[in-house]
Every structure is written in C-alpha cells, then in structure tokens.
PDB file of N, CA and C in Angstrom:
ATOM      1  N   UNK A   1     -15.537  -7.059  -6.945  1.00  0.00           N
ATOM      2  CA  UNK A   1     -15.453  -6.396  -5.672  1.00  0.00           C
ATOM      3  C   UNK A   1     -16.823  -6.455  -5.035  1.00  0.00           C
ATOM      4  N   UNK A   2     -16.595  -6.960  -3.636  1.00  0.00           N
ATOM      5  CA  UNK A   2     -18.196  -6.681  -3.240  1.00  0.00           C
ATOM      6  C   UNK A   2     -18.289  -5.643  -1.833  1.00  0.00           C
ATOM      7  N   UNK A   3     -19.357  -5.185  -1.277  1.00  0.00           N
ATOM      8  CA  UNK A   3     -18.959  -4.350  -0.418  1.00  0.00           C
ATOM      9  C   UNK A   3     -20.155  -5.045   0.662  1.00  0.00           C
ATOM     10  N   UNK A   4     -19.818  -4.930   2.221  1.00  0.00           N
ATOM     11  CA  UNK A   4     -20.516  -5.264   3.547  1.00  0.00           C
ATOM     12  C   UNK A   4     -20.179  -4.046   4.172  1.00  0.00           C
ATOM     13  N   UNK A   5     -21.440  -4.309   5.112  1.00  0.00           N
ATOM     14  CA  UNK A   5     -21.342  -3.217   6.144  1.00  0.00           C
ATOM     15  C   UNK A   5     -21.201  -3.928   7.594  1.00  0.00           C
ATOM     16  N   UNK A   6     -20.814  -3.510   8.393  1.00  0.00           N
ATOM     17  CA  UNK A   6     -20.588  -4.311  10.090  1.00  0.00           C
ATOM     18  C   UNK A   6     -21.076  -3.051  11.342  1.00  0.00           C
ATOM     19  N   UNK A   7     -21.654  -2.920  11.994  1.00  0.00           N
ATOM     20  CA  UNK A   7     -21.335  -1.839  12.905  1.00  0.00           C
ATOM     21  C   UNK A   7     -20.158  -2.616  14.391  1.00  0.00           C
ATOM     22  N   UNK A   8     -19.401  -1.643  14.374  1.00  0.00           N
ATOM     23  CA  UNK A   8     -18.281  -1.507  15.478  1.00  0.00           C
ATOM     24  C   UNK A   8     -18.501  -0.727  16.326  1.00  0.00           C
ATOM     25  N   UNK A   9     -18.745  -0.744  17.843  1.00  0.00           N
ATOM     26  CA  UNK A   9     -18.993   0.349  18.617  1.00  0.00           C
ATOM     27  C   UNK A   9     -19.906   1.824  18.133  1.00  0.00           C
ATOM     28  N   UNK A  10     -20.645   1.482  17.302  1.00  0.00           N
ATOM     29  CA  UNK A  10     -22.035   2.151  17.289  1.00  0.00           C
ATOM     30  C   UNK A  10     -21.701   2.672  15.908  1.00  0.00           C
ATOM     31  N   UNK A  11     -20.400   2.471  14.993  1.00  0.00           N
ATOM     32  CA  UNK A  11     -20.522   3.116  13.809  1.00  0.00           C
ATOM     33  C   UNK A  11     -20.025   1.811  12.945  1.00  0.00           C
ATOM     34  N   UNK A  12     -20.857   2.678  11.529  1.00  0.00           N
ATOM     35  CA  UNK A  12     -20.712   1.789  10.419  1.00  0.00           C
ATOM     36  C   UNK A  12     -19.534   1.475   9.563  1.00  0.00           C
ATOM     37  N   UNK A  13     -18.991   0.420   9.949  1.00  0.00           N
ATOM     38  CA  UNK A  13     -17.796   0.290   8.635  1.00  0.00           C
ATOM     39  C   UNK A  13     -17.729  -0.551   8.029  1.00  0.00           C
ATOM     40  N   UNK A  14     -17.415   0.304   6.687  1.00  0.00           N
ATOM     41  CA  UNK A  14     -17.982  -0.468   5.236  1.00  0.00           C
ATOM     42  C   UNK A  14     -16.452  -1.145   4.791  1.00  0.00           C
ATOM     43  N   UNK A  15     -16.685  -2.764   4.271  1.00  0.00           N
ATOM     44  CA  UNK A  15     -15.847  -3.028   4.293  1.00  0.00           C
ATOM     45  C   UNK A  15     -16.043  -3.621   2.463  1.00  0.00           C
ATOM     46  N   UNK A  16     -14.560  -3.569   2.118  1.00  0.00           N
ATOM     47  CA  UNK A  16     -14.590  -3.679   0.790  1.00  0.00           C
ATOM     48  C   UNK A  16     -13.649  -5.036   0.498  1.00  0.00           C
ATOM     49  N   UNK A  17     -13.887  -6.095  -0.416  1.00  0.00           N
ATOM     50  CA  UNK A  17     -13.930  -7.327  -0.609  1.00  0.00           C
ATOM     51  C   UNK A  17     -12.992  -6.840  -1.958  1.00  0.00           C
ATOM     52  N   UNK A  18     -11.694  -7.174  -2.166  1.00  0.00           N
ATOM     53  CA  UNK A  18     -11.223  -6.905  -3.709  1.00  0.00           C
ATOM     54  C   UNK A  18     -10.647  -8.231  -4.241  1.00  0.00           C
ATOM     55  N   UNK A  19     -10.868  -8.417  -5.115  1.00  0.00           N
ATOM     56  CA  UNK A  19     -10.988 -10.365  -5.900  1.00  0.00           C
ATOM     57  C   UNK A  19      -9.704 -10.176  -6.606  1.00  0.00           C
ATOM     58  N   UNK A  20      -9.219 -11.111  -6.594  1.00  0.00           N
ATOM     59  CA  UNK A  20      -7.231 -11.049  -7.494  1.00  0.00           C
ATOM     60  C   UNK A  20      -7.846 -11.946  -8.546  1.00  0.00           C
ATOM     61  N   UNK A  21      -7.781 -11.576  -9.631  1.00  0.00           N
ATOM     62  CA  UNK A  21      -8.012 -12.382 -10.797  1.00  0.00           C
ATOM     63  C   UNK A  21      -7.761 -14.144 -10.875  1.00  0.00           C
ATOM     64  N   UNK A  22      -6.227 -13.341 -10.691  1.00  0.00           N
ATOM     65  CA  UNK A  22      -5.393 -14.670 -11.043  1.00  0.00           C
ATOM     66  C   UNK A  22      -5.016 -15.844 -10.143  1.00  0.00           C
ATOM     67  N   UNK A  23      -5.300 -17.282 -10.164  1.00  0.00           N
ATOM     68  CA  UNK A  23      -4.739 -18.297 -10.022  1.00  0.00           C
ATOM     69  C   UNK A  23      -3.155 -18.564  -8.651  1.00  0.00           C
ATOM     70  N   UNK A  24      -3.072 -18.647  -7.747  1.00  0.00           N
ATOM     71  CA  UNK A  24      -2.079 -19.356  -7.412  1.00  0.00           C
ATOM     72  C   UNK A  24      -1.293 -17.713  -6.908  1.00  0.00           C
ATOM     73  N   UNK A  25      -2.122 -16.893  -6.393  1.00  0.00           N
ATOM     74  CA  UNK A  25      -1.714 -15.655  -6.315  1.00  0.00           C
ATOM     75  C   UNK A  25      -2.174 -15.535  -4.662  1.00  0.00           C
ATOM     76  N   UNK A  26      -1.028 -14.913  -3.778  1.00  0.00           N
ATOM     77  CA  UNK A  26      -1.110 -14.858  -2.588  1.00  0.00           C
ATOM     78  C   UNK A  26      -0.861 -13.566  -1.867  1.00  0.00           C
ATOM     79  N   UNK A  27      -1.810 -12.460  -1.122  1.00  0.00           N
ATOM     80  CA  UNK A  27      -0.989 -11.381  -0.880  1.00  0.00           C
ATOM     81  C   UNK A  27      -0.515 -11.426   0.351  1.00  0.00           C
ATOM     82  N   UNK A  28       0.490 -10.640   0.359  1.00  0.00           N
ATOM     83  CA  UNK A  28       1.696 -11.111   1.500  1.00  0.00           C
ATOM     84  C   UNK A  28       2.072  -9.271   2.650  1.00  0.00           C
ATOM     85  N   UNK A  29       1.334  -8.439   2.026  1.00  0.00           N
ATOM     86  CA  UNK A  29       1.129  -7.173   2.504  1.00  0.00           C
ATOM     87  C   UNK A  29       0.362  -6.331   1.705  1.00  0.00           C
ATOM     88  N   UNK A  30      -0.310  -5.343   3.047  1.00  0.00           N
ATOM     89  CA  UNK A  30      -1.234  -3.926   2.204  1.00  0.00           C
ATOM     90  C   UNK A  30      -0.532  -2.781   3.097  1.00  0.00           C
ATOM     91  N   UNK A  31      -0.698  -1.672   2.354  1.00  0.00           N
ATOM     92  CA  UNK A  31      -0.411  -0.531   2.313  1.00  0.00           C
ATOM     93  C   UNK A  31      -1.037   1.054   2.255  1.00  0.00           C
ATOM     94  N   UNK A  32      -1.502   1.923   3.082  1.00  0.00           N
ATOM     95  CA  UNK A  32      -2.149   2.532   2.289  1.00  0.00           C
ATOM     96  C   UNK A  32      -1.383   4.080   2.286  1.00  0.00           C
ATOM     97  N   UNK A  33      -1.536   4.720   1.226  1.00  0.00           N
ATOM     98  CA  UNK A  33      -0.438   5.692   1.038  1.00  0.00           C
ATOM     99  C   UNK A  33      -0.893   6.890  -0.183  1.00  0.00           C
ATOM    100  N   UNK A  34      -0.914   8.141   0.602  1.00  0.00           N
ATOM    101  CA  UNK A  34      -1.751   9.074  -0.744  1.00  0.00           C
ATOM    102  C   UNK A  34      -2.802   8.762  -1.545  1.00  0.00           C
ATOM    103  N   UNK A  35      -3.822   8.086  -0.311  1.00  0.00           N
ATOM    104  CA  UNK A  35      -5.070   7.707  -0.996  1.00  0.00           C
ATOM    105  C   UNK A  35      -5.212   6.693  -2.094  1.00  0.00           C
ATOM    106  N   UNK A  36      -4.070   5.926  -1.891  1.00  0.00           N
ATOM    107  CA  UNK A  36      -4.046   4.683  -2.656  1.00  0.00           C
ATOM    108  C   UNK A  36      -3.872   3.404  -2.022  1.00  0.00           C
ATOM    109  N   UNK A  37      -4.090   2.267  -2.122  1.00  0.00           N
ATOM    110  CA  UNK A  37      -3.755   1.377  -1.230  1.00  0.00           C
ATOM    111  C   UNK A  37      -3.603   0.082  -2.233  1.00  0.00           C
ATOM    112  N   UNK A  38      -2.366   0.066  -1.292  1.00  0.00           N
ATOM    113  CA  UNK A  38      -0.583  -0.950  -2.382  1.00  0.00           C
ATOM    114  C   UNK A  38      -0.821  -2.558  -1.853  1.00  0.00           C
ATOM    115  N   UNK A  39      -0.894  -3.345  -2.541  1.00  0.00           N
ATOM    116  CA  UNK A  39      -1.178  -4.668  -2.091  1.00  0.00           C
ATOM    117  C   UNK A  39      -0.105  -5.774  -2.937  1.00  0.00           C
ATOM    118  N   UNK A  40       0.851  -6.020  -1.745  1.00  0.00           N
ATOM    119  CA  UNK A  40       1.992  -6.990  -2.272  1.00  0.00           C
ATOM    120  C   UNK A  40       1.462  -8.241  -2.647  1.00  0.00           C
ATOM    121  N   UNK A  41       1.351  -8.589  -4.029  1.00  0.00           N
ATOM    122  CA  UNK A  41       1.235 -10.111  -4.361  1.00  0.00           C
ATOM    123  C   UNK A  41       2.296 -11.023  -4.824  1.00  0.00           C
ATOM    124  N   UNK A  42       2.145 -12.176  -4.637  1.00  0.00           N
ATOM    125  CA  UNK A  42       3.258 -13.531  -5.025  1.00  0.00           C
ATOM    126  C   UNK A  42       2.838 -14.093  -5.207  1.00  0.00           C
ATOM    127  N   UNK A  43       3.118 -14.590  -6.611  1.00  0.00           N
ATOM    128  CA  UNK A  43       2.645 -15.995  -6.817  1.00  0.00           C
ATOM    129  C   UNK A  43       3.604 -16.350  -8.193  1.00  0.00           C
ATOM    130  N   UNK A  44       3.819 -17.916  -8.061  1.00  0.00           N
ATOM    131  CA  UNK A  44       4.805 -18.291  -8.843  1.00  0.00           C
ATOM    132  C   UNK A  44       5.919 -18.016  -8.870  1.00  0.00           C
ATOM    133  N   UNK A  45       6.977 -17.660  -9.660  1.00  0.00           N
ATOM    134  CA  UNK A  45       8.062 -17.155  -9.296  1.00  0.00           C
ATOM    135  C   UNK A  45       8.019 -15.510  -9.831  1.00  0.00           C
ATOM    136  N   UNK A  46       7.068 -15.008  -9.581  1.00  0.00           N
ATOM    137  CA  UNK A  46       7.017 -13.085  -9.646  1.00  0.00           C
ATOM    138  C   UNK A  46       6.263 -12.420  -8.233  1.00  0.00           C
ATOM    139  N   UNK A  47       6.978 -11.231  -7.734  1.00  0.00           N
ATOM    140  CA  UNK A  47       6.190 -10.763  -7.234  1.00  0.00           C
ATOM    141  C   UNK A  47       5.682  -9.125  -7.611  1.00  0.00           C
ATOM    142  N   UNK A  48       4.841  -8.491  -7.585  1.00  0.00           N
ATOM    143  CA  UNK A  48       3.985  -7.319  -8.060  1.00  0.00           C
ATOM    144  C   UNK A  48       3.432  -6.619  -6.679  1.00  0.00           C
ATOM    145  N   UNK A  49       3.487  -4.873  -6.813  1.00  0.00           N
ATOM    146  CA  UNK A  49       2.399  -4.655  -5.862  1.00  0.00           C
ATOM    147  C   UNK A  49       1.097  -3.904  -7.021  1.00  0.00           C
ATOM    148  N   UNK A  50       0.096  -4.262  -6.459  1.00  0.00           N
ATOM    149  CA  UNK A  50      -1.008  -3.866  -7.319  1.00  0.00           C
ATOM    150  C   UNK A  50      -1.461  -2.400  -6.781  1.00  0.00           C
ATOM    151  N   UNK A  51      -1.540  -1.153  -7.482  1.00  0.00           N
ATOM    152  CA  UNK A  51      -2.013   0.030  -6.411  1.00  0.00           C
ATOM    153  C   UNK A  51      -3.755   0.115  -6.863  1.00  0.00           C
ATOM    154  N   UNK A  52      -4.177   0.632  -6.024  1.00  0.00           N
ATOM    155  CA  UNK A  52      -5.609   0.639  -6.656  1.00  0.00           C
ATOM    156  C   UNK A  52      -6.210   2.047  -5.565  1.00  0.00           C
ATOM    157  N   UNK A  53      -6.920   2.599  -6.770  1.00  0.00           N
ATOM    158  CA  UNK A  53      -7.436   3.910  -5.672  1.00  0.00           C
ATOM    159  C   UNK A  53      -8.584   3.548  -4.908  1.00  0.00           C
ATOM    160  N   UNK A  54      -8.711   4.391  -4.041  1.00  0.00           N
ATOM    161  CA  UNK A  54      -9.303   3.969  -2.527  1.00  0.00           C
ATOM    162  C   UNK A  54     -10.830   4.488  -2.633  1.00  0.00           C
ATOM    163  N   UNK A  55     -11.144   5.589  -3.604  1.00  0.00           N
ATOM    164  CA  UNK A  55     -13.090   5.527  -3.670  1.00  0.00           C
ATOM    165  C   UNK A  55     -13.285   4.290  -4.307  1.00  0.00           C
ATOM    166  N   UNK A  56     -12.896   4.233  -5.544  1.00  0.00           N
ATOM    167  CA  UNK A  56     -13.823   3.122  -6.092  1.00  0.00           C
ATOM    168  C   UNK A  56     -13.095   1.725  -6.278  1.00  0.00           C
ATOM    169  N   UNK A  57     -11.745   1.335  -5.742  1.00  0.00           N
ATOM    170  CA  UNK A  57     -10.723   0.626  -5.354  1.00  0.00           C
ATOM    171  C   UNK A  57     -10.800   0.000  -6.928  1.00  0.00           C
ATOM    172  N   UNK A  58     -10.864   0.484  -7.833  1.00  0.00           N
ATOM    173  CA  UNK A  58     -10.245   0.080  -8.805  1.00  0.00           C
ATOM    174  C   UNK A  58      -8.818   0.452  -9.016  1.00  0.00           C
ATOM    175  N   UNK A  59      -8.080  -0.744  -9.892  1.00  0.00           N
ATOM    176  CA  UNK A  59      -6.690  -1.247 -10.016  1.00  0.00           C
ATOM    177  C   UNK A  59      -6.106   0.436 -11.049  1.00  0.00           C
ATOM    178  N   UNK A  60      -5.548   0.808 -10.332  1.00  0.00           N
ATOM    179  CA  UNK A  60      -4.453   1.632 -11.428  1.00  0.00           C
ATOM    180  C   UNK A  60      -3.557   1.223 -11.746  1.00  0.00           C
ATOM    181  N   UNK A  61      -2.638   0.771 -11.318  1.00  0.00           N
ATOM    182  CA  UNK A  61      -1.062   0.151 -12.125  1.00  0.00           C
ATOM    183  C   UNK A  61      -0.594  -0.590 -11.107  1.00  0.00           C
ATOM    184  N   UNK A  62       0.087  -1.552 -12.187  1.00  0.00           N
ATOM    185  CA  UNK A  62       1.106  -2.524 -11.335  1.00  0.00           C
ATOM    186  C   UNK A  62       2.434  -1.953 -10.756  1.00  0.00           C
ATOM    187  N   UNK A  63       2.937  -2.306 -10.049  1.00  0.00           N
ATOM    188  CA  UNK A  63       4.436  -1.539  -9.946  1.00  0.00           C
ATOM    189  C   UNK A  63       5.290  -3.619  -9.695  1.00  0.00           C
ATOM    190  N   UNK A  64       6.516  -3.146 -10.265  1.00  0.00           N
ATOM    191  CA  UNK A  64       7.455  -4.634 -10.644  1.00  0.00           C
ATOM    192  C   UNK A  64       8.832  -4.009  -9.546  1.00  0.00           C
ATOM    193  N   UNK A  65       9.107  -4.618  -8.914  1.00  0.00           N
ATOM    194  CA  UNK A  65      10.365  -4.293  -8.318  1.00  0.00           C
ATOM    195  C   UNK A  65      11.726  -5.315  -8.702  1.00  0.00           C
ATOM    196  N   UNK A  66      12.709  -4.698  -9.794  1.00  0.00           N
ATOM    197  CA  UNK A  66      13.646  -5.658  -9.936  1.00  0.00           C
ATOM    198  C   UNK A  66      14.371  -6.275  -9.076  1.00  0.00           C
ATOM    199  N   UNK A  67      14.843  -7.382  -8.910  1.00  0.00           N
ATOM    200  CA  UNK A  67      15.567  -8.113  -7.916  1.00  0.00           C
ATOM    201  C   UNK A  67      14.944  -8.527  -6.830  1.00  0.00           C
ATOM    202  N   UNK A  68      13.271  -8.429  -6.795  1.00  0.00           N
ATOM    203  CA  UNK A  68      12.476  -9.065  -5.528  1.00  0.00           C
ATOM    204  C   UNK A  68      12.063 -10.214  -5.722  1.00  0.00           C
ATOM    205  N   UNK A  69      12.587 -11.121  -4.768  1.00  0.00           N
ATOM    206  CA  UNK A  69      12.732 -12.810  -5.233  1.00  0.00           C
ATOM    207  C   UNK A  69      11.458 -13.428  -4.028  1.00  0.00           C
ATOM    208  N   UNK A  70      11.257 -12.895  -3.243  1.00  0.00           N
ATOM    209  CA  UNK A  70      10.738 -13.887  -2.195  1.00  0.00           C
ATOM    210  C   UNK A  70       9.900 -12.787  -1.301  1.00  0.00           C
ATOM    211  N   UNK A  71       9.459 -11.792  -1.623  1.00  0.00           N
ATOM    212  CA  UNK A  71       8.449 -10.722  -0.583  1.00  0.00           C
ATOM    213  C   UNK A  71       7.806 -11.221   0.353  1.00  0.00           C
ATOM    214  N   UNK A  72       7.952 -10.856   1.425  1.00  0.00           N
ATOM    215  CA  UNK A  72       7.143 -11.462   2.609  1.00  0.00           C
ATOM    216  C   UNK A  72       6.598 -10.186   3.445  1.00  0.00           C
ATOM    217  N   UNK A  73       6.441  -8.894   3.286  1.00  0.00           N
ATOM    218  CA  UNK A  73       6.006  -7.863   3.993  1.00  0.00           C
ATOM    219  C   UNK A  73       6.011  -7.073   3.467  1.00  0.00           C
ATOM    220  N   UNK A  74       5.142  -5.866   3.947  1.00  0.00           N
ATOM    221  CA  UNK A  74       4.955  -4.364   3.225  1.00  0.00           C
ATOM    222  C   UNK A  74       4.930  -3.539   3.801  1.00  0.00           C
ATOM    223  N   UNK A  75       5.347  -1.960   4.262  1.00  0.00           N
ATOM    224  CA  UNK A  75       4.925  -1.091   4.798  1.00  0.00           C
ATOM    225  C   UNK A  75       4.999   0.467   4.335  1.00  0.00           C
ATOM    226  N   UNK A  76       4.037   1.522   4.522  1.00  0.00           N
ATOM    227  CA  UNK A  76       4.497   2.699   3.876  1.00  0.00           C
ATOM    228  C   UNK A  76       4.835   3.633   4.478  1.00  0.00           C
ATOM    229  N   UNK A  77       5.154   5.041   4.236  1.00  0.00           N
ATOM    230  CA  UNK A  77       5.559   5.515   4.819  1.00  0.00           C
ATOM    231  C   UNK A  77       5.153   6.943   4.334  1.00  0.00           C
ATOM    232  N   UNK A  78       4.159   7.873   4.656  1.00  0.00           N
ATOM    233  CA  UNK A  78       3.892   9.364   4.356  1.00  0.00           C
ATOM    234  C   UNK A  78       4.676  10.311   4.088  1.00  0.00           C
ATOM    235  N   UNK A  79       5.509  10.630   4.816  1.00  0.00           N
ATOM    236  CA  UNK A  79       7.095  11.427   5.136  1.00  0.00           C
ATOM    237  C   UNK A  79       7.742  10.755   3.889  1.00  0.00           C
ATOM    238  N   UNK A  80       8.367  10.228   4.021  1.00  0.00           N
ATOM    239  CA  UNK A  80       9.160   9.374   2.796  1.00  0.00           C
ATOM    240  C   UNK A  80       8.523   9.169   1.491  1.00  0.00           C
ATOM    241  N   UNK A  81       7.016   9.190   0.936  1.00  0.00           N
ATOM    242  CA  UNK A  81       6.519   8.882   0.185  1.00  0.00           C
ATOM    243  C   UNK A  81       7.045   8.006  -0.362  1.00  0.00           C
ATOM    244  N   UNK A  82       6.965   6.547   0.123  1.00  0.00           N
ATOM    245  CA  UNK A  82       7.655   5.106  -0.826  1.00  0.00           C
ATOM    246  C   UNK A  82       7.363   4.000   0.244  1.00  0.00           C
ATOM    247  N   UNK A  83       6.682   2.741  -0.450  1.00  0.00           N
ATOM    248  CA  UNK A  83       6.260   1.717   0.165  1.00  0.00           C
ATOM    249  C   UNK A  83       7.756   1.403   0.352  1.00  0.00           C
ATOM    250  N   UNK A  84       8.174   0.359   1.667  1.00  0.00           N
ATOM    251  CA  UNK A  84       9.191  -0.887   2.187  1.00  0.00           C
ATOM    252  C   UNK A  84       8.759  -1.918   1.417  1.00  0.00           C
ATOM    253  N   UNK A  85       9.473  -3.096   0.902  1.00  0.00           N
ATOM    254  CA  UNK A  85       9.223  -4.372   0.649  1.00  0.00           C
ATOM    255  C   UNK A  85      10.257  -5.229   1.416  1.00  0.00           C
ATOM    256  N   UNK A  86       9.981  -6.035   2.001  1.00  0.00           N
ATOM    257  CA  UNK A  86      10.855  -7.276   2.582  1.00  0.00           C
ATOM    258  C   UNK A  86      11.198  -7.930   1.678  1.00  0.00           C
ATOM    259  N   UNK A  87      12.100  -8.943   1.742  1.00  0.00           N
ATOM    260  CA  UNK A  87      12.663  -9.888   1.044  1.00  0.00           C
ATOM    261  C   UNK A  87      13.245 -10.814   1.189  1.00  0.00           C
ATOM    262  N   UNK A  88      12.642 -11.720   1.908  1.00  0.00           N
ATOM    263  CA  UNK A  88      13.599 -12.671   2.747  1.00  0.00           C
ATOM    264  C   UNK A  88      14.397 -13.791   1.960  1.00  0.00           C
ATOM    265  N   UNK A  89      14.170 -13.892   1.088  1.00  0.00           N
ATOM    266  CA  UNK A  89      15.476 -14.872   0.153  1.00  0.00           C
ATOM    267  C   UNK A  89      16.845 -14.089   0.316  1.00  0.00           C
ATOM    268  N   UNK A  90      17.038 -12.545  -0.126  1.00  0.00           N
ATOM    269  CA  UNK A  90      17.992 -11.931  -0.508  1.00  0.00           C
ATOM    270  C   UNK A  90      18.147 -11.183   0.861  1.00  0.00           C
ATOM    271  N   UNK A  91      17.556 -10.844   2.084  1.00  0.00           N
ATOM    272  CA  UNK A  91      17.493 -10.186   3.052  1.00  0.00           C
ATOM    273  C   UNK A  91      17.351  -8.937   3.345  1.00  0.00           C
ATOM    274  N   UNK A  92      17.170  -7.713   2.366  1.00  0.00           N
ATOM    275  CA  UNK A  92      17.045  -7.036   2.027  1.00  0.00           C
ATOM    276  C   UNK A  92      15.500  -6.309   1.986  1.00  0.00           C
ATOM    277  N   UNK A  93      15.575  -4.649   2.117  1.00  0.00           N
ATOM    278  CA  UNK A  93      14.387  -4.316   2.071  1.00  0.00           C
ATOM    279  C   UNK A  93      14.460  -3.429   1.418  1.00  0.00           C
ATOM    280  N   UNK A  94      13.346  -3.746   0.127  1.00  0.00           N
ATOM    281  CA  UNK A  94      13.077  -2.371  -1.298  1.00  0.00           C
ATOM    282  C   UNK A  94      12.671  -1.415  -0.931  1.00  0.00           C
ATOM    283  N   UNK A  95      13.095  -0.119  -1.215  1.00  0.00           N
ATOM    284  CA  UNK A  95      12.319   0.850  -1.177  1.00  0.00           C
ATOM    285  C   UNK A  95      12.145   1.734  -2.095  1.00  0.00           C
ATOM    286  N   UNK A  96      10.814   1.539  -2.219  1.00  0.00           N
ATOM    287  CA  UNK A  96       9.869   2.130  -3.789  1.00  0.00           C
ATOM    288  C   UNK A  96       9.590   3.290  -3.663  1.00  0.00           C
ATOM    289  N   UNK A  97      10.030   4.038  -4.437  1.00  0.00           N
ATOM    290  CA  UNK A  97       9.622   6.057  -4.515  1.00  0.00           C
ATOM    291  C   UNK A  97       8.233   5.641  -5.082  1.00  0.00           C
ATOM    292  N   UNK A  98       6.989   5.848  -4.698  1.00  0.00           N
ATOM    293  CA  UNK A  98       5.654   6.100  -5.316  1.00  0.00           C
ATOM    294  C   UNK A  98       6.128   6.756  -6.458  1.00  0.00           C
ATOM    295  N   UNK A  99       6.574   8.190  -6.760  1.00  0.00           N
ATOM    296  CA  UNK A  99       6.728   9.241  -7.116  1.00  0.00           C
ATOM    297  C   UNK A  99       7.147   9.132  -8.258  1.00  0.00           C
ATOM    298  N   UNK A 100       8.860   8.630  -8.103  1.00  0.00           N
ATOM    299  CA  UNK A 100       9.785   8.355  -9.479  1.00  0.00           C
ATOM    300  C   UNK A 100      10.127   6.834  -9.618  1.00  0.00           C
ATOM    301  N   UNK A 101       9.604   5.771  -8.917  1.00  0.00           N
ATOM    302  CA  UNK A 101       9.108   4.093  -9.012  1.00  0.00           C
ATOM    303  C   UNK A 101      10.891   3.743  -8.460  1.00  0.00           C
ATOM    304  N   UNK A 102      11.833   4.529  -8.214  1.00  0.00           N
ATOM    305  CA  UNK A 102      13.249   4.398  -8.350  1.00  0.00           C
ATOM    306  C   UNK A 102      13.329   3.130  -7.140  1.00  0.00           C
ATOM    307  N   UNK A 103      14.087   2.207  -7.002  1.00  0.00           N
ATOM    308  CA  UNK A 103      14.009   1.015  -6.198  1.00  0.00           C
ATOM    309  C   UNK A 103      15.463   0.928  -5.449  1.00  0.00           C
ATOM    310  N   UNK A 104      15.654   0.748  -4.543  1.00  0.00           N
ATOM    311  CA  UNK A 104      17.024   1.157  -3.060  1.00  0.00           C
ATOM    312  C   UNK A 104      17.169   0.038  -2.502  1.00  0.00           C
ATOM    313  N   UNK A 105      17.809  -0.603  -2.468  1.00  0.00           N
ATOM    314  CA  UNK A 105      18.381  -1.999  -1.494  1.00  0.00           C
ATOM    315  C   UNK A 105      18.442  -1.793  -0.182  1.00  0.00           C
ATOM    316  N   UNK A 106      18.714  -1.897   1.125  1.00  0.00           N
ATOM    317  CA  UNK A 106      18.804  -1.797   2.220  1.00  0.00           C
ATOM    318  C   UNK A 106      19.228  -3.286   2.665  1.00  0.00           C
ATOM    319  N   UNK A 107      20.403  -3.528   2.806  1.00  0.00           N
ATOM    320  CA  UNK A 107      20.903  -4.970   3.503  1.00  0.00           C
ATOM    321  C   UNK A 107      20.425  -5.427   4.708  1.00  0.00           C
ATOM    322  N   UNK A 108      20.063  -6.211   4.986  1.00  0.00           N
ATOM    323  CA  UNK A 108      19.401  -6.621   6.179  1.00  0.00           C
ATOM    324  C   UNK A 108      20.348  -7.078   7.882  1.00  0.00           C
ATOM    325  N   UNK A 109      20.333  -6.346   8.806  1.00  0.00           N
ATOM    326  CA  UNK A 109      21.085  -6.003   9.623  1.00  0.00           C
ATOM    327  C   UNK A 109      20.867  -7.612  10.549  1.00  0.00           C
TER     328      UNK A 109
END
C-alpha cells in the first residue's frame, strides 16, 4: 500500500494506493459501507469481494458469493446494510447482508 497526498480546492486529500496480490485479477467495483470498503474482484473463473478496514486499509476477510459467474458492478447501501453485486452472465443482482453474509437473487428486469 502506498499513500500520496494532492491538494483539491485548497484541501489535502490523501489518497491510498491498495496492491491485489494476485496475477490476472481485475476489480470491477468499490464500495464503502460501515467504515469498511468492499472491492469486487475477478479474475479467472472466481469472483470475491475483498473488505478491508478504512484506517489502516488492511484486508479483513474475503466474502465468496455462490452462484456469481460474471460480476460487473457494485454498490452499497447504509439503510439496508448489504453490498448489490451485478451479474451479467446470469442477469441477476446479489444481495449480500454484511451482517449475516446471507446472499438474495433479484432477476433482472
């Protein structure tokens, strides 16, 4: 991880650089949600969101969503507490309880 600073209209924002380990790995959405921030990756035939806390943006846990074939978007939601996942192979959009990880289909209209 590396960190820069930029000034924007007279204030400083620090911007944080986070490195994906692995090989052939593409992220396809971020998220940020209860002070965590959710980053959809794909690569190969799996996709993962990685959560990582937001002081020191180190990785806390992976989260696996069964039946997500092709992720192409992310979004969260405060009220609801649970990231959206897109899915455009199957058309469908996941929705992940942060809370109890429980995973919801939504058919694509």
């Amino acid at each position: 991880m590396s960190y820069g600073g930029t000034v924007l209209n007279g204030c400083l924002a620090l911007v944080h650089n986070l490195k994906i380990s692995l090989s052939n790995i593409a992220v396809r959405g971020v998220a940020l949600l209860a002070n965590e921030l959710y980053v959809l990756r794909v690569g190969g035939k799996s996709s993962d969101v990685a959560v990582y806390e937001t002081r020191s943006f180190s990785l806390e846990r992976r989260l696996t969503v069964p039946g997500l074939r092709a992720a192409c978007d992310m979004a969260a939601s405060e009220v609801a507490g649970c990231v959206y996942i897109a899915d455009r192979a199957t058309d469908v959009v996941h929705k992940v309880d942060i809370n109890s990880k429980a995973d919801v289909q939504f058919p694509h209209l």
